[in-house]
Protein backbone atom coordinates (compact mmCIF):
# COMPACT_ATOMS: atom_id res chain seq x y z
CA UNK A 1 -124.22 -144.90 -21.81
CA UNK A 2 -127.07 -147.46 -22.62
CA UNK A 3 -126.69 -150.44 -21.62
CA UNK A 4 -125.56 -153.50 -23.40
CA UNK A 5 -128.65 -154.99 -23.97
CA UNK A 6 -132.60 -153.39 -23.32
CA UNK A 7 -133.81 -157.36 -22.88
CA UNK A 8 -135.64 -157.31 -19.55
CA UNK A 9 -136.86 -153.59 -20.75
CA UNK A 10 -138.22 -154.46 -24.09
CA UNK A 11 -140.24 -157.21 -22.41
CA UNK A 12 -141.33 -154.66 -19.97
CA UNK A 13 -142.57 -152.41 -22.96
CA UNK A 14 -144.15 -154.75 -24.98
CA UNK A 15 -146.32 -156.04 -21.90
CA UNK A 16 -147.65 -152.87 -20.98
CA UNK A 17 -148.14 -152.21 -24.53
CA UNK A 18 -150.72 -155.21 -23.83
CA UNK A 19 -148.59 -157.45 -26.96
CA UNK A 20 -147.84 -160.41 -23.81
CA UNK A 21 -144.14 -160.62 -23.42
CA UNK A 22 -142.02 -163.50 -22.63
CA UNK A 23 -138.93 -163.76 -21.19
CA UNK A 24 -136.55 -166.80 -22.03
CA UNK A 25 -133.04 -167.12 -20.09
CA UNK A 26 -130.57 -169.80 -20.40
CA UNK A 27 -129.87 -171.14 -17.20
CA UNK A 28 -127.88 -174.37 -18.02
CA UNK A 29 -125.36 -175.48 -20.49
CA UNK A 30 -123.06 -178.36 -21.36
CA UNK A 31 -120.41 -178.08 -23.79
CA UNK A 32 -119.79 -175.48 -26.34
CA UNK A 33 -122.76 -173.61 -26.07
CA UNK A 34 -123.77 -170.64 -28.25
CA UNK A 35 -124.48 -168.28 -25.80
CA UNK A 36 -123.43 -167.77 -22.19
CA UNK A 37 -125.71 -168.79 -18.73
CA UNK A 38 -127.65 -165.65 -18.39
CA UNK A 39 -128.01 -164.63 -21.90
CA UNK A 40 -132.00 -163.80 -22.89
CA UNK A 41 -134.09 -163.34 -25.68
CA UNK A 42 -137.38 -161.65 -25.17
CA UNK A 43 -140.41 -162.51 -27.34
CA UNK A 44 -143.48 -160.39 -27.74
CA UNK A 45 -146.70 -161.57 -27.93
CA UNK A 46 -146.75 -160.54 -31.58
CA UNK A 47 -143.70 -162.91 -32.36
CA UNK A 48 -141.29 -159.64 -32.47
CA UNK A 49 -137.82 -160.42 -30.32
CA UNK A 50 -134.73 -159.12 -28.63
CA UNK A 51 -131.60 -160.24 -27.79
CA UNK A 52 -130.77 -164.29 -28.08
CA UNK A 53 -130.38 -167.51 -26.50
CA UNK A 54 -128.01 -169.46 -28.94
CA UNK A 55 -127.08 -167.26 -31.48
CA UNK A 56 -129.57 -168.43 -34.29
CA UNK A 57 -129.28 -172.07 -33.76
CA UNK A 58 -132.46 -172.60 -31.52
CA UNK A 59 -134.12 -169.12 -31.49
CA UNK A 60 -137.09 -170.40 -33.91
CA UNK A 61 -137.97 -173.47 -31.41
CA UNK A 62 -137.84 -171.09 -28.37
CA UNK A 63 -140.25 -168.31 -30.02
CA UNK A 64 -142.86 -171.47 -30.94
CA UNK A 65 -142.75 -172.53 -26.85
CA UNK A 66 -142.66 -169.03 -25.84
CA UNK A 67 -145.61 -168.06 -27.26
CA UNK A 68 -147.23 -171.46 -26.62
CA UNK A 69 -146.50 -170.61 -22.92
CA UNK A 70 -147.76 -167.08 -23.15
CA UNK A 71 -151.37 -168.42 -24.12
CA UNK A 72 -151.23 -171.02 -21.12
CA UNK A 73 -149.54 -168.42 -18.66
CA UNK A 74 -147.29 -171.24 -17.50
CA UNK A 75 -143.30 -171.44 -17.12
CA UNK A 76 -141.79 -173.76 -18.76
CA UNK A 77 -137.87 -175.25 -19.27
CA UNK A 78 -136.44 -176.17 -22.73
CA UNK A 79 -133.53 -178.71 -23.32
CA UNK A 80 -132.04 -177.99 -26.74
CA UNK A 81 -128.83 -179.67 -28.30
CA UNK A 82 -126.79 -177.81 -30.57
CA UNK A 83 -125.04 -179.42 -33.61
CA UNK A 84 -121.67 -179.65 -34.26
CA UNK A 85 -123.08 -178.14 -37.80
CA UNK A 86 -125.36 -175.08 -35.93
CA UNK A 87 -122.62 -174.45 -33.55
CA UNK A 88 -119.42 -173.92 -36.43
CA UNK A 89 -122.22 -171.42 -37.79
CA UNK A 90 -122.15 -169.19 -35.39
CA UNK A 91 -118.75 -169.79 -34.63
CA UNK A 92 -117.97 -172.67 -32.11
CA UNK A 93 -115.72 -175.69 -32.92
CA UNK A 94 -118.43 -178.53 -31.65
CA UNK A 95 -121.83 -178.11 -30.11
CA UNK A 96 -123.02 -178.20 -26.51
CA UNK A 97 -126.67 -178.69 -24.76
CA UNK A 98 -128.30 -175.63 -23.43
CA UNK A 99 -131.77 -175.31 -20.81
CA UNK A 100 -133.71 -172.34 -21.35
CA UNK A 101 -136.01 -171.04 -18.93
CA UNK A 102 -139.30 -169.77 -20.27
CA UNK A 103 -141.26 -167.10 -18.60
CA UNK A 104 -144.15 -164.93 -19.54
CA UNK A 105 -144.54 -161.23 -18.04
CA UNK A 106 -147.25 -161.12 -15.38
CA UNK A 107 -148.62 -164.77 -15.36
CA UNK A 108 -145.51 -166.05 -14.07
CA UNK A 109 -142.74 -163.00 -13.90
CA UNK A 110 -144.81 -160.31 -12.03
CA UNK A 111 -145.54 -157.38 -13.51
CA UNK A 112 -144.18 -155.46 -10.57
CA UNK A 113 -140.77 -157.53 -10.04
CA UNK A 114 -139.99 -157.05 -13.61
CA UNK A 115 -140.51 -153.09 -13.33
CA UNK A 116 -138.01 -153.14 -10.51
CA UNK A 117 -135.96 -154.99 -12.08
CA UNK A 118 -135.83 -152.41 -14.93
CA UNK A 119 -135.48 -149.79 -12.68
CA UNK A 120 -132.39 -151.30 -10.70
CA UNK A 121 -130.44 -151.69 -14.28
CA UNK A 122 -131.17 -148.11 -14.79
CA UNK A 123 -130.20 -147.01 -11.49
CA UNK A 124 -126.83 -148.83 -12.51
CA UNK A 125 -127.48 -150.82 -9.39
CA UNK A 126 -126.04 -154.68 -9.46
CA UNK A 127 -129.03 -156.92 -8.81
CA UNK A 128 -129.34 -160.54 -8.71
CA UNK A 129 -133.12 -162.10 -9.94
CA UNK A 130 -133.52 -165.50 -8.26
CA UNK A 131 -135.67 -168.14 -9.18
CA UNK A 132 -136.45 -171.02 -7.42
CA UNK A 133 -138.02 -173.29 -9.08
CA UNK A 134 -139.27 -176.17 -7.07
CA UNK A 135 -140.86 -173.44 -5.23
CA UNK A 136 -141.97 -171.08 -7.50
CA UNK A 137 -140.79 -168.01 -5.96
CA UNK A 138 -139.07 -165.03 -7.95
CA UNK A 139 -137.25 -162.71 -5.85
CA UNK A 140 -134.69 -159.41 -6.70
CA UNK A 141 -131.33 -159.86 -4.18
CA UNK A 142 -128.73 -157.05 -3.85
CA UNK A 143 -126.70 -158.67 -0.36
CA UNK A 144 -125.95 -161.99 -1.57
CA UNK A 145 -123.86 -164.05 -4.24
CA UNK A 146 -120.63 -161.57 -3.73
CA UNK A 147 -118.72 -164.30 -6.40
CA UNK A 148 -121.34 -163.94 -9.12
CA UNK A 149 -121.68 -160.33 -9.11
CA UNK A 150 -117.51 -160.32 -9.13
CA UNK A 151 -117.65 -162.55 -11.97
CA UNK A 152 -120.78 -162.01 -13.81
CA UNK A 153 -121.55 -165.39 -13.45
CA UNK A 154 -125.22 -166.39 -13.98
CA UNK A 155 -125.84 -169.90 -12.71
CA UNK A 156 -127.66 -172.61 -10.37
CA UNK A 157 -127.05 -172.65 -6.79
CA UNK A 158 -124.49 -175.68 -6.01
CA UNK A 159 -127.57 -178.96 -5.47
CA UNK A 160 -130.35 -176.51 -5.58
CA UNK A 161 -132.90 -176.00 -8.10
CA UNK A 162 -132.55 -172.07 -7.38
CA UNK A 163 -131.22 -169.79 -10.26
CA UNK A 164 -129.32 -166.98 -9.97
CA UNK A 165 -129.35 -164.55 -13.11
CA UNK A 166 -126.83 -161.70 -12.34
CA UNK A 167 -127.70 -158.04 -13.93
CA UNK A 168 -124.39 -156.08 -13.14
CA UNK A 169 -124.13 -152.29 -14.97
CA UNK A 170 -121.75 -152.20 -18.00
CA UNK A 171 -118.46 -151.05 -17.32
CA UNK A 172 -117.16 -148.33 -17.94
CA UNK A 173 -113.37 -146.02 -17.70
CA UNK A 174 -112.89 -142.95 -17.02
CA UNK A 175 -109.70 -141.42 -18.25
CA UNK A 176 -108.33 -138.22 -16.85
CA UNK A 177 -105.52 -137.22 -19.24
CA UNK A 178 -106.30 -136.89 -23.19
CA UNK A 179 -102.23 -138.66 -23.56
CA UNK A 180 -100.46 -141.08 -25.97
CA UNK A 181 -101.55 -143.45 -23.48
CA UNK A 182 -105.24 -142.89 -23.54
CA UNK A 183 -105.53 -142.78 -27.23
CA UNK A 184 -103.86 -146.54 -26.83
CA UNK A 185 -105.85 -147.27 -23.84
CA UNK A 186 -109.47 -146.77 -25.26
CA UNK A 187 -109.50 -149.43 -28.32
CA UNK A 188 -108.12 -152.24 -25.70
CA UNK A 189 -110.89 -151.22 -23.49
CA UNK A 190 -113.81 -151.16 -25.93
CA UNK A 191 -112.82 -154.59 -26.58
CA UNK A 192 -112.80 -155.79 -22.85
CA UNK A 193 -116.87 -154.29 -22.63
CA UNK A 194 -115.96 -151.01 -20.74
CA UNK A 195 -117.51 -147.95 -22.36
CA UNK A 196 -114.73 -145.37 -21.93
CA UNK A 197 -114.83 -141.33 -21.01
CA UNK A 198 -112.12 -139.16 -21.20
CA UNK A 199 -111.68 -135.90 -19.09
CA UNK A 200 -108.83 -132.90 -19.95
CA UNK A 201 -109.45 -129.23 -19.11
CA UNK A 202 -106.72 -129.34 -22.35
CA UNK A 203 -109.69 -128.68 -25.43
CA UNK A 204 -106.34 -129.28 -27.81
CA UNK A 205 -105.75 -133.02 -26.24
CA UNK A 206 -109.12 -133.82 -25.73
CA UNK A 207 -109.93 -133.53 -29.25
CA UNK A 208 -113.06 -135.24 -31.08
CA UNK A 209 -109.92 -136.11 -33.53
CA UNK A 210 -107.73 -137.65 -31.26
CA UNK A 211 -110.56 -139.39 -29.67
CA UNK A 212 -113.71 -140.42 -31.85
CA UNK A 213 -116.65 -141.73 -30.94
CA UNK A 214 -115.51 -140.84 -27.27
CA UNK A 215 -117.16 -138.86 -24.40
CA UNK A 216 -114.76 -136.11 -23.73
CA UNK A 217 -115.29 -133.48 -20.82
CA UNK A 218 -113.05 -130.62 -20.09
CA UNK A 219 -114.66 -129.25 -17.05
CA UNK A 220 -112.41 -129.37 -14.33
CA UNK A 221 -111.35 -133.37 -13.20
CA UNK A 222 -113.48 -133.01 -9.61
CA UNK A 223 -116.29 -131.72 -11.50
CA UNK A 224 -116.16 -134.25 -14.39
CA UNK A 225 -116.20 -137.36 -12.48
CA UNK A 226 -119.11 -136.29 -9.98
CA UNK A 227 -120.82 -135.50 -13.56
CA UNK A 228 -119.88 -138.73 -15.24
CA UNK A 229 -120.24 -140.78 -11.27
CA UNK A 230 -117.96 -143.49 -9.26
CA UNK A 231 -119.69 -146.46 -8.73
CA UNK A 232 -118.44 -150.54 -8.21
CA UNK A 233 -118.28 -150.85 -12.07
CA UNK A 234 -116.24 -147.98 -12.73
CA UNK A 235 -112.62 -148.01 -13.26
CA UNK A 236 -110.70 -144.47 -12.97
CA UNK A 237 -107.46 -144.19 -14.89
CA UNK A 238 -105.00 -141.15 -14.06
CA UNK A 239 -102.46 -140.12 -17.00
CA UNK A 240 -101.52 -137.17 -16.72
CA UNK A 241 -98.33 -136.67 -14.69
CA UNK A 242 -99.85 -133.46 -13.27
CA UNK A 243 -101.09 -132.83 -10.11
CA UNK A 244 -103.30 -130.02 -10.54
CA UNK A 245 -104.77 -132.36 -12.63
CA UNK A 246 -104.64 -135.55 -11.07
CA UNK A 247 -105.36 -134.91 -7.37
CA UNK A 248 -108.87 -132.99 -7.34
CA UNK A 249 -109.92 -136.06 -9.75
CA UNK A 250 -108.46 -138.49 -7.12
CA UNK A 251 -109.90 -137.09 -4.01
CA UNK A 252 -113.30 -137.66 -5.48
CA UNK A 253 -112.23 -141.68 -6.15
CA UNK A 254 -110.46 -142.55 -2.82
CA UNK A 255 -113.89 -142.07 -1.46
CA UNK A 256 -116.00 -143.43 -3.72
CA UNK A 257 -116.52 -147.40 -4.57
CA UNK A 258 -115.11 -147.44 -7.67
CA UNK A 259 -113.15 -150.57 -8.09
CA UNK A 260 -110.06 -149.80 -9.69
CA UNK A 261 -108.47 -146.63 -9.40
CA UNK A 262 -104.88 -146.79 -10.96
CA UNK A 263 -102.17 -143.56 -11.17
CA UNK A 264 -99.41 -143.23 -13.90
CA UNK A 265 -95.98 -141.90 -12.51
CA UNK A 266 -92.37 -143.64 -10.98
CA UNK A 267 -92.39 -144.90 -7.41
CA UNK A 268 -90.92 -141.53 -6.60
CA UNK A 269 -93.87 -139.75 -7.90
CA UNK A 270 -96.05 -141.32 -6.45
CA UNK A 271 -94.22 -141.37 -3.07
CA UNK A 272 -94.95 -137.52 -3.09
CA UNK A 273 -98.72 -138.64 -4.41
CA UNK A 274 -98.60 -140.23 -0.95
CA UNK A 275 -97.95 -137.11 0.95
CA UNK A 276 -100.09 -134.95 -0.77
CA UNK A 277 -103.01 -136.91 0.02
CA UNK A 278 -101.86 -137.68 3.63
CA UNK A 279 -101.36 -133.81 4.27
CA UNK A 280 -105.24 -133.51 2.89
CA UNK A 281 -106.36 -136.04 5.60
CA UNK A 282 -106.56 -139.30 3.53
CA UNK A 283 -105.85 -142.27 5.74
CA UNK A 284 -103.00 -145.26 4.85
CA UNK A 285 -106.02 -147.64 3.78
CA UNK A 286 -107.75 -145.13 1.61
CA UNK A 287 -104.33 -144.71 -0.47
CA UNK A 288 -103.55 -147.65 -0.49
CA UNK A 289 -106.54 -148.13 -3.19
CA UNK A 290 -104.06 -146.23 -5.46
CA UNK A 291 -102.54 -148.78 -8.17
CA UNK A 292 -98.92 -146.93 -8.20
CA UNK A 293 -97.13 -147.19 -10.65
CA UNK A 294 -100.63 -147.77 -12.89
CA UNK A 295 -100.40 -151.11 -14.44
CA UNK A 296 -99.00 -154.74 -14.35
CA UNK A 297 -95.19 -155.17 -13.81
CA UNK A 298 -94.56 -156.91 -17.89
CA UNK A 299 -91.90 -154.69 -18.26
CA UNK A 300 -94.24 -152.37 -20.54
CA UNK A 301 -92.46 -150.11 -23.03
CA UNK A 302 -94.05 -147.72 -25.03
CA UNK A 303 -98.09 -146.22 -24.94
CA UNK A 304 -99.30 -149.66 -26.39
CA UNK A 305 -97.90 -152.08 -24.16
CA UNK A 306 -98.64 -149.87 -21.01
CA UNK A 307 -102.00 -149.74 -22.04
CA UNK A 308 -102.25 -153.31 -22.05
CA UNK A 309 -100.77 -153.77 -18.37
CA UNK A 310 -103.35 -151.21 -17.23
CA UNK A 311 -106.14 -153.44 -18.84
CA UNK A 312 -104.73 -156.31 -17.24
CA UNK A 313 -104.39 -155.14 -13.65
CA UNK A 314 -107.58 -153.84 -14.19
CA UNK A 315 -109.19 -156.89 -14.96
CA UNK A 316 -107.12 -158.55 -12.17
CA UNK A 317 -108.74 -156.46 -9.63
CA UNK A 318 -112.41 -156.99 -10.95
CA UNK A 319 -112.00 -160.44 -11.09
CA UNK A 320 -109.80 -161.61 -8.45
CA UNK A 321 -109.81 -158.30 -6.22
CA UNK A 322 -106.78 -156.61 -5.35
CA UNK A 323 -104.03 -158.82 -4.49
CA UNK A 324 -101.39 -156.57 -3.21
């Protein structure tokens, strides 16, 4: 999948295409503001852009100091206020205050820390860029701020003048089962950000028909998800009541860091889940990863309403861990 925004890599581009690039993130905001701490708008040197800071409502202001900042190779931080009027046009009830942080490619964001930078998000590999400013150090950190990364949440260090702008991968769910549940399951999860995949050996289930606009695989489950990958920003979802189908797919994810992995089937299904993968040498902890029966306890009937328990365990387990 790409990624949700090419922002740091469109900067990247346009610098080495020797336009000057500038990079402009909000770090700060009071109030309703536009856009969220983290969100960036990248400016060429030839006044082109990507991505935004407020939605429209300061973007014109920004591009003038960005570019006035690109000719004097300086940083430089921008306090805007947004109107109760430029805020209900981009669809807020009242306006808010927002600090941008100005940077242009290679004067002040190196060259060479921006390239890695790039490369990490491609790698799909969470990194945090760190800024402090009363020092003027830039640095990339993949050990620390374990609550950010959980929450995608860009922000200043508690009393500190050190920024923390969180890249995570986009999510994504992988489906193994082309069911009544899936075809459910998929909408809700486009909406929630995750870019879904759906594997089923079963070419009739797994249909571009019963599934558009979706990846579909119908190699073998193993073999799909190694293809398609388990990483910390992966979710695996297990519909298909069949073993043969189920397990091999399973196997791969009880050993892998996906973060949710979550099995449909009764507590007596899953009981002989249990002692299947005990008998193939998994240990209590690694099943114990297995969210069995798949989904919040709401008292779900019907495809639609299951689908929306599995969205909201799954969210529950990104964003608060696992609480069992």
């Amino acid at each position: 999948m790409d990624r949700v925004d090419a922002i740091p890599e469109q900067a990247l581009a346009w610098h080495r295409a020797g336009d000057g690039a500038v990079l402009a993130t909000v770090v700060e905001t009071w109030g309703s503001a536009p856009r969220r701490i983290g969100s960036q708008l990248a400016i060429s040197g030839t006044g082109m852009i990507e991505g935004s800071v407020s939605g429209g409502c300061v973007e014109g202001a920004v591009i003038v100091e960005a570019l006035e900042a690109l000719e004097a190779g300086e940083l430089r931080e921008l306090e805007f206020g947004v109107s109760d009027d430029d805020a209900f046009a981009v669809g807020l009830a009242c306006g808010g205050t927002i600090r941008v942080l100005v940077e242009p490619v290679g004067d002040v964001l190196p060259e060479l820390l921006l390239e890695d930078l790039v490369k990490a998000r491609a790698a799909r590999d969470p990194v945090a860029y760190v800024v402090d400013l009363d020092r003027s150090d830039r640095w990339l950190d993949r050990q620390g701020f374990a609550d950010r990364f959980r929450m995608d949440r860009s922000g200043f260090e508690p009393d500190s003048r050190v920024f923390v702008g969180i890249h995570n991968p986009p999510l994504r769910l992988i489906v193994v089962g082309a069911v009544h549940i899936a075809q459910a399951l998929l909408p809700m999860a486009r909406i929630a950000g995750y870019d879904p995949s759906v594997i089923d050996p079963r070419e009739t289930f797994a249909s571009p028909e019963r599934f558009p606009d979706t990846r579909l695989l119908h190699d073998w489950p193993d073999e799909a998800v190694e293809t398609l990958g388990l990483d910390t920003r992966t979710a695996l979802v297990l519909l298909t009541h069949d073993p043969k189908l189920d397990d091999p797919a399973l196997e791969k994810a009880l050993r892998s860091g996906c973060f949710y992995i979550g099995a449909l089937g009764s507590t007596r299904t899953h009981a002989k889940r249990v002692t299947r993968l005990t008998e193939a040498g998994f240990t209590e902890a690694e099943i114990a990863r297995i969210h069995a029966p798949i989904g919040l306890d709401i008292g779900a009937a019907g495809p639609s309403e299951i689908a929306v328990s599995i969205i909201a365990q799954m969210t529950q387990v990104l964003r608060r861990g696992d609480l069992r």
